[in-house]
Protein backbone atom coordinates (compact mmCIF):
# COMPACT_ATOMS: atom_id res chain seq x y z
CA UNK A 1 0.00 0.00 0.00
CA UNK A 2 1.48 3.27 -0.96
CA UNK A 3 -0.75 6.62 -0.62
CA UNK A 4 -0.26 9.18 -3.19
CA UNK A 5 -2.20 11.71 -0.97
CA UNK A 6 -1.75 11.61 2.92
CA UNK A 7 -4.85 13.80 4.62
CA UNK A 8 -3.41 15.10 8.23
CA UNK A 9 -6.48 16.41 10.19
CA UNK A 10 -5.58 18.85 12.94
CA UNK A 11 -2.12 19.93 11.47
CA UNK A 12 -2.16 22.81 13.28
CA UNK A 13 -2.25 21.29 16.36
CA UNK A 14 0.92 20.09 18.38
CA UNK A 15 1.13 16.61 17.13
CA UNK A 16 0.36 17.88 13.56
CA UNK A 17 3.04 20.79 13.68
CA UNK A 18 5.03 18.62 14.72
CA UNK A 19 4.99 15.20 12.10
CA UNK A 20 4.28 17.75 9.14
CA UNK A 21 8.41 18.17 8.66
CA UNK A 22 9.14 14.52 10.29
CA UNK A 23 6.71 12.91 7.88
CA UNK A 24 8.44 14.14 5.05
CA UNK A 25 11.93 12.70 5.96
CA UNK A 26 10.25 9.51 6.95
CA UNK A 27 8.11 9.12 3.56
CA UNK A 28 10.30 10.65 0.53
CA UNK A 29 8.88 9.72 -2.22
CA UNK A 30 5.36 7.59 -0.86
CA UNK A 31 3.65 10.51 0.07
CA UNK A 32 3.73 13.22 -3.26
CA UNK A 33 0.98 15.48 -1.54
CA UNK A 34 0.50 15.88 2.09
CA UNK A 35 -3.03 17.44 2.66
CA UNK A 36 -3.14 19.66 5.14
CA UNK A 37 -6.32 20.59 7.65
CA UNK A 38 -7.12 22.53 10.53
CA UNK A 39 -9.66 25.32 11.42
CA UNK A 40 -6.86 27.22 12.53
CA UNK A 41 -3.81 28.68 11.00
CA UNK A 42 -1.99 26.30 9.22
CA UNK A 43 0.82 28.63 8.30
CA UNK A 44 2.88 28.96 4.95
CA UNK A 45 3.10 25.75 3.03
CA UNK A 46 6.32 23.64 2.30
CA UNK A 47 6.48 21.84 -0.77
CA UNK A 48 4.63 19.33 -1.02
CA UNK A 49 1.62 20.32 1.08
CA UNK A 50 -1.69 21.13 0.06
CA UNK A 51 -3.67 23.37 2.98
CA UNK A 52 -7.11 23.23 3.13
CA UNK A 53 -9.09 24.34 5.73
CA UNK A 54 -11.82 22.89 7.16
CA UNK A 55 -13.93 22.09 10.63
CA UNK A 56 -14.45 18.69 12.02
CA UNK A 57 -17.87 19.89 13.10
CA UNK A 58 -19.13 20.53 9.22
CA UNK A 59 -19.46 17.21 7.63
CA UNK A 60 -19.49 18.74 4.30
CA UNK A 61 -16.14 20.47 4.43
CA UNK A 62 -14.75 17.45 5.90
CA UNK A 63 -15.95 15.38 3.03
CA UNK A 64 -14.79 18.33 0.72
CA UNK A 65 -11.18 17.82 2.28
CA UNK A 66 -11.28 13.98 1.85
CA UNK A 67 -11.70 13.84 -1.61
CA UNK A 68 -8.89 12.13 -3.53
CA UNK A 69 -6.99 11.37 -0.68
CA UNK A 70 -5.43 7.93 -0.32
CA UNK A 71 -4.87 7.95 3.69
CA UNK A 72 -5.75 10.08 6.35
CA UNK A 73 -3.88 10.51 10.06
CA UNK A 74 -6.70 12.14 12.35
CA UNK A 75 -5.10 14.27 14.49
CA UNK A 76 -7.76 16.79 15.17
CA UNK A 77 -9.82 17.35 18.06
CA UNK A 78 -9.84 18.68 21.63
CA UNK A 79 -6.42 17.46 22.85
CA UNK A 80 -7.76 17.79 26.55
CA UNK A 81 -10.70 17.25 28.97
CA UNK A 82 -13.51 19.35 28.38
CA UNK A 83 -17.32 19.71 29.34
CA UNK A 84 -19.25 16.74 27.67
CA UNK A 85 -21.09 18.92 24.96
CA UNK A 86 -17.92 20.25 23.45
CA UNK A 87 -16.09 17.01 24.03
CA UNK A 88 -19.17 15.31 21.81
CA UNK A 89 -19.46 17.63 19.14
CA UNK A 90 -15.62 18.29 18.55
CA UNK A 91 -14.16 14.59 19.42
CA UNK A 92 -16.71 12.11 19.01
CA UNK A 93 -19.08 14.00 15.70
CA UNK A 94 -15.88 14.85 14.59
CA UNK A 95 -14.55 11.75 14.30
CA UNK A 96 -17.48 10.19 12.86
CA UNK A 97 -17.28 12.75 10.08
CA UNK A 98 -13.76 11.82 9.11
CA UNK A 99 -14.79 8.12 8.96
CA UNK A 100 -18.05 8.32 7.18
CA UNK A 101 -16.23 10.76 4.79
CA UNK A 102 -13.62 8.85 4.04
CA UNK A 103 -16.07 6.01 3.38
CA UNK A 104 -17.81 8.05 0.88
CA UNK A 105 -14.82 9.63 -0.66
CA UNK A 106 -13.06 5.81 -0.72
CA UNK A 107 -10.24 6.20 1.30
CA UNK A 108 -8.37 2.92 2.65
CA UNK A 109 -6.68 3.70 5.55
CA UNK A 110 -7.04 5.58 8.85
CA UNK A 111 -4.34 6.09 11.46
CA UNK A 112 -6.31 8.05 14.60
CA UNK A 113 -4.35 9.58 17.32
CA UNK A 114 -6.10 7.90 20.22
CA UNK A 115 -5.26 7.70 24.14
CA UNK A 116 -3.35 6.37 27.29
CA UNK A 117 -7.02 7.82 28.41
CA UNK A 118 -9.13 5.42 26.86
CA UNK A 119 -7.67 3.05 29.84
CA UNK A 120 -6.47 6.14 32.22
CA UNK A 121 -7.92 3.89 35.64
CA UNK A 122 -5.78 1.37 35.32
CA UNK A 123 -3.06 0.82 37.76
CA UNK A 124 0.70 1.85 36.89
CA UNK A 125 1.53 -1.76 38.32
CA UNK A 126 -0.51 -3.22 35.44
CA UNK A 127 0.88 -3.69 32.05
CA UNK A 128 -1.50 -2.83 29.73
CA UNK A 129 -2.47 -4.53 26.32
CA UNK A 130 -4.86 -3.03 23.43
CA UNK A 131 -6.76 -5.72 24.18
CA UNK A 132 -7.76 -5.16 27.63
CA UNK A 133 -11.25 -3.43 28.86
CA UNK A 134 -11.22 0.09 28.41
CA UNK A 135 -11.38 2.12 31.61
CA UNK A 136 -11.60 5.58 30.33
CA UNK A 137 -11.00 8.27 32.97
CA UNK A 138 -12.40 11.56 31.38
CA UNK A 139 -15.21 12.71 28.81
CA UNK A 140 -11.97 12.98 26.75
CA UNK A 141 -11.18 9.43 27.34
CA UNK A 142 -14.45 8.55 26.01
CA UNK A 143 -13.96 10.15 22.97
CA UNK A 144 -10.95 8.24 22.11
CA UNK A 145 -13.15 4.88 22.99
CA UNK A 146 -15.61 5.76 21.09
CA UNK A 147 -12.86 6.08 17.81
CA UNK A 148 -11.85 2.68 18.39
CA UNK A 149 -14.98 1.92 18.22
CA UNK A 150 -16.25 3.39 15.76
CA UNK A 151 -12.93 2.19 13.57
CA UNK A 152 -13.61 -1.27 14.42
CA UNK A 153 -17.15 -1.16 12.67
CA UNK A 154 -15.97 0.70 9.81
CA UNK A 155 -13.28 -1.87 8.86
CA UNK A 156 -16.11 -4.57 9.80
CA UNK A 157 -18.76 -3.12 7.73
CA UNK A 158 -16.84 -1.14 5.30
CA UNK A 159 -13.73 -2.80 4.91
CA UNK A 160 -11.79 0.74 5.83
CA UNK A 161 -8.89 -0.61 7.03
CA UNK A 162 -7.98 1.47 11.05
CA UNK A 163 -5.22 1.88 13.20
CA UNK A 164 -5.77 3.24 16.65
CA UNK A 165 -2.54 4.58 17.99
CA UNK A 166 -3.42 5.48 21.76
CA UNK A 167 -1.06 8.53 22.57
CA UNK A 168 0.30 8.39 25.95
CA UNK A 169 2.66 11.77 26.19
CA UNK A 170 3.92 13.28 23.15
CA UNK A 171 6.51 15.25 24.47
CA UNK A 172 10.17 17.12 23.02
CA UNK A 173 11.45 15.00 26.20
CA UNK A 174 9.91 13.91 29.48
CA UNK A 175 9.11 16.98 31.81
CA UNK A 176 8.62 14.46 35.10
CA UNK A 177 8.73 10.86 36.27
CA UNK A 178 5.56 9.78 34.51
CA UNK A 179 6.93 10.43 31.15
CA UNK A 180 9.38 7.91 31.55
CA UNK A 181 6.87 5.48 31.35
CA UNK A 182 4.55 7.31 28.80
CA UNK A 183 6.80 9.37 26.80
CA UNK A 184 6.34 9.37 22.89
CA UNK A 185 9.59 11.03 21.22
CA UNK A 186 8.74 13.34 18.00
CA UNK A 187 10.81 10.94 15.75
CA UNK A 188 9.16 7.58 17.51
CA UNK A 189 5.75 9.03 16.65
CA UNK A 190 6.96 10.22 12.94
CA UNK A 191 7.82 6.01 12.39
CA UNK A 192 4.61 4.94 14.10
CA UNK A 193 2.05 7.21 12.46
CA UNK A 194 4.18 6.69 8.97
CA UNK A 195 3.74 2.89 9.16
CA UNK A 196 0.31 2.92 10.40
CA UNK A 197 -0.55 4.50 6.79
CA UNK A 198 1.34 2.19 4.65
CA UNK A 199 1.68 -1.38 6.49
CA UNK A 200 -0.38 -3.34 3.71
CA UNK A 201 -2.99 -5.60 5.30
CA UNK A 202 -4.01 -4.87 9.16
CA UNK A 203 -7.31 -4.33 9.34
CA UNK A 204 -8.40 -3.24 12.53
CA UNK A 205 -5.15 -2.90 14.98
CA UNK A 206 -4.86 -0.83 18.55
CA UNK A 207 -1.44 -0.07 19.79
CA UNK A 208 0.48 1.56 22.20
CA UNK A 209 1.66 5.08 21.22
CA UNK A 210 5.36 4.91 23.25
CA UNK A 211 8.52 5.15 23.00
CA UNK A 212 10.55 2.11 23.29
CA UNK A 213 10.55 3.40 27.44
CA UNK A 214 11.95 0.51 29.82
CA UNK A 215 9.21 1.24 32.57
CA UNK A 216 6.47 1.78 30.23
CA UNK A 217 3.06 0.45 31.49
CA UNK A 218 1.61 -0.38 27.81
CA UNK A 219 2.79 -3.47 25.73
CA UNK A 220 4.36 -3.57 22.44
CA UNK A 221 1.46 -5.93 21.06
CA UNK A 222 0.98 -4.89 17.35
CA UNK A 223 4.34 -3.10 16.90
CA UNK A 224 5.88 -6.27 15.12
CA UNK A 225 2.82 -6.02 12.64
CA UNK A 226 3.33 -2.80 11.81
CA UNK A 227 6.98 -2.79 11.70
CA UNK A 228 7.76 -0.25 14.48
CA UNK A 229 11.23 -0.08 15.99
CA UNK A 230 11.10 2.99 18.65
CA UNK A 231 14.54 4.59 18.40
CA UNK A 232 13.82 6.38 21.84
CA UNK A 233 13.73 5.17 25.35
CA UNK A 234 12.82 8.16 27.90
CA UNK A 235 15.34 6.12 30.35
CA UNK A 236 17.90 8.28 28.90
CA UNK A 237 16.51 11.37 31.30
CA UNK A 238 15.87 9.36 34.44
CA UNK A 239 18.34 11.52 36.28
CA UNK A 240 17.05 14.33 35.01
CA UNK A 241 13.29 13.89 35.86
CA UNK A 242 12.53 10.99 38.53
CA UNK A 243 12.59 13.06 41.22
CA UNK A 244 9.39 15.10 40.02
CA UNK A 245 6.35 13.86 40.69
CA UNK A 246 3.40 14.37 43.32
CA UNK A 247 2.05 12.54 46.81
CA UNK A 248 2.38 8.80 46.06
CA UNK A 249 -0.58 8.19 47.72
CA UNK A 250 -2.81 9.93 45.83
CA UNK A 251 -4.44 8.67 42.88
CA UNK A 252 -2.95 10.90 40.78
CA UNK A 253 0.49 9.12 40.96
CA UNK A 254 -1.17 5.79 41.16
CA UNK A 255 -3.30 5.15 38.17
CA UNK A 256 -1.85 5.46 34.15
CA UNK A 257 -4.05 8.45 33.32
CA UNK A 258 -1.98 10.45 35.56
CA UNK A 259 -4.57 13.91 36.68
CA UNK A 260 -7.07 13.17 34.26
CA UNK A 261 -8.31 10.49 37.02
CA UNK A 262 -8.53 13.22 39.67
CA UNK A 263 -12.40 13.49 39.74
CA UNK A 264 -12.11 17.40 40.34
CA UNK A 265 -9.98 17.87 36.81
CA UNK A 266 -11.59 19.78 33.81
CA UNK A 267 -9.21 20.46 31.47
CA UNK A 268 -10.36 23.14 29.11
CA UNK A 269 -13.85 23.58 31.03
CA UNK A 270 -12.98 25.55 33.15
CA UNK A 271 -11.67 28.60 30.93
């Protein structure tokens, strides 16, 4: 499977920013146009990319956007807990847009940014696989479920081919001692993101968004399908970050979700 057009929703955003220049080292030559949408600024255009704005919310614009595109990485949506209305009308409509879209427009491959949130409650002692029962811990972490979700009956009653790649922390380098279990380098999520568009044959496949961390909490289950080798292990800052963290008895530093479990967190809501 090689795309000739690559659709990146929310490439304004700071995953999207960031893979727009790491894409293009990682695919010369597979990906000739790199389709570009946001309802933001998406800023001047490199060679190769093809802006077009649009808003997950409009179903229209987002079919508009998907037409003759070969592969899509969904990126966009609210990248943080919010109330439940905006979370369902940005994250969870908007992501139904971009599937049945691409359905219509006959695209053949999704790769959606989901999260360490769809199982936040889980215990750090736990080692999570994709195929485990989701315990999401925020309105956000719904959204992401419902993604998976919703990708698994696409490929089922479609035959749109999904990858869910469930974010943990996608950071320049881990800020505390969390991220050394969670952290997802630039580069690392450049190679994961690149193969979960061109892999040939996967049909519906969950995996872990990490680095190749030695104390990370999520499995590698999938990786050796899609051929990802993490370059990165945020073990290499240890000295640098263990000592920052919170009270280890509260739940905060107890569960994966990190303070998205903490009952009184908002996120967005409350600005």
């Amino acid at each position: 499977m090689t795309p000739q057009r690559l659709l990146i929703t929310g490439a304004a955003g700071e995953v999207g920013s960031a893979l727009r220049s790491l894409l293009r080292e990682h695919l010369q030559g597979q990906f000739p146009v790199i389709r570009l949408t946001d309802n933001r600024d998406l800023g001047e255009a490199q060679p190769g990319e093809e802006p077009m704005p649009a808003d997950l919310t409009d179903f229209d614009a987002v079919l508009n956007v998907m037409q003759g595109v070969d592969a899509v990485i969904h990126l966009g949506g609210i990248a943080d807990e919010d109330t439940y209305a905006n979370i369902s009308k940005v994250n969870m409509d908007g992501t139904y847009h971009v599937l049945e879209a691409a359905r219509q427009a006959g695209v053949k491959r999704i790769a959606f940014a989901s999260s360490i949130h769809t199982v936040g409650f889980y215990p750090r002692s736990e080692t999570i696989s994709p195929t485990v029962p989701v315990r999401p811990d925020t309105y956000y972490g719904v959204s992401k479920v419902l993604g998976e979700a919703l990708g698994r009956m696409y490929w089922e009653r479609y035959g749109l081919e999904f990858v869910g790649v469930r974010i943990c922390s996608f950071q320049p380098r881990p800020k505390d001692r969390r991220h050394l279990s969670t952290w997802l380098s630039p580069r690392d999520a450049s190679q994961l993101f690149a193969r979960a568009v061109t892999t040939p044959d996967v049909g519906f496949l969950v995996v872990a968004g990490i680095s190749g961390n030695t104390r990370r909490w999520m499995s590698s289950e999938g990786w050796d399908v899609l051929g990802y080798a993490p370059q990165d292990d945020a073990e290499s800052f240890a000295a640098e970050v263990e000592h920052l963290h919170g009270d280890e008895n509260d739940i905060t530093e107890q569960r994966q979700g990190g303070v998205f479990v903490n009952s009184a967190y908002v996120g967005r809501a409350r600005k």
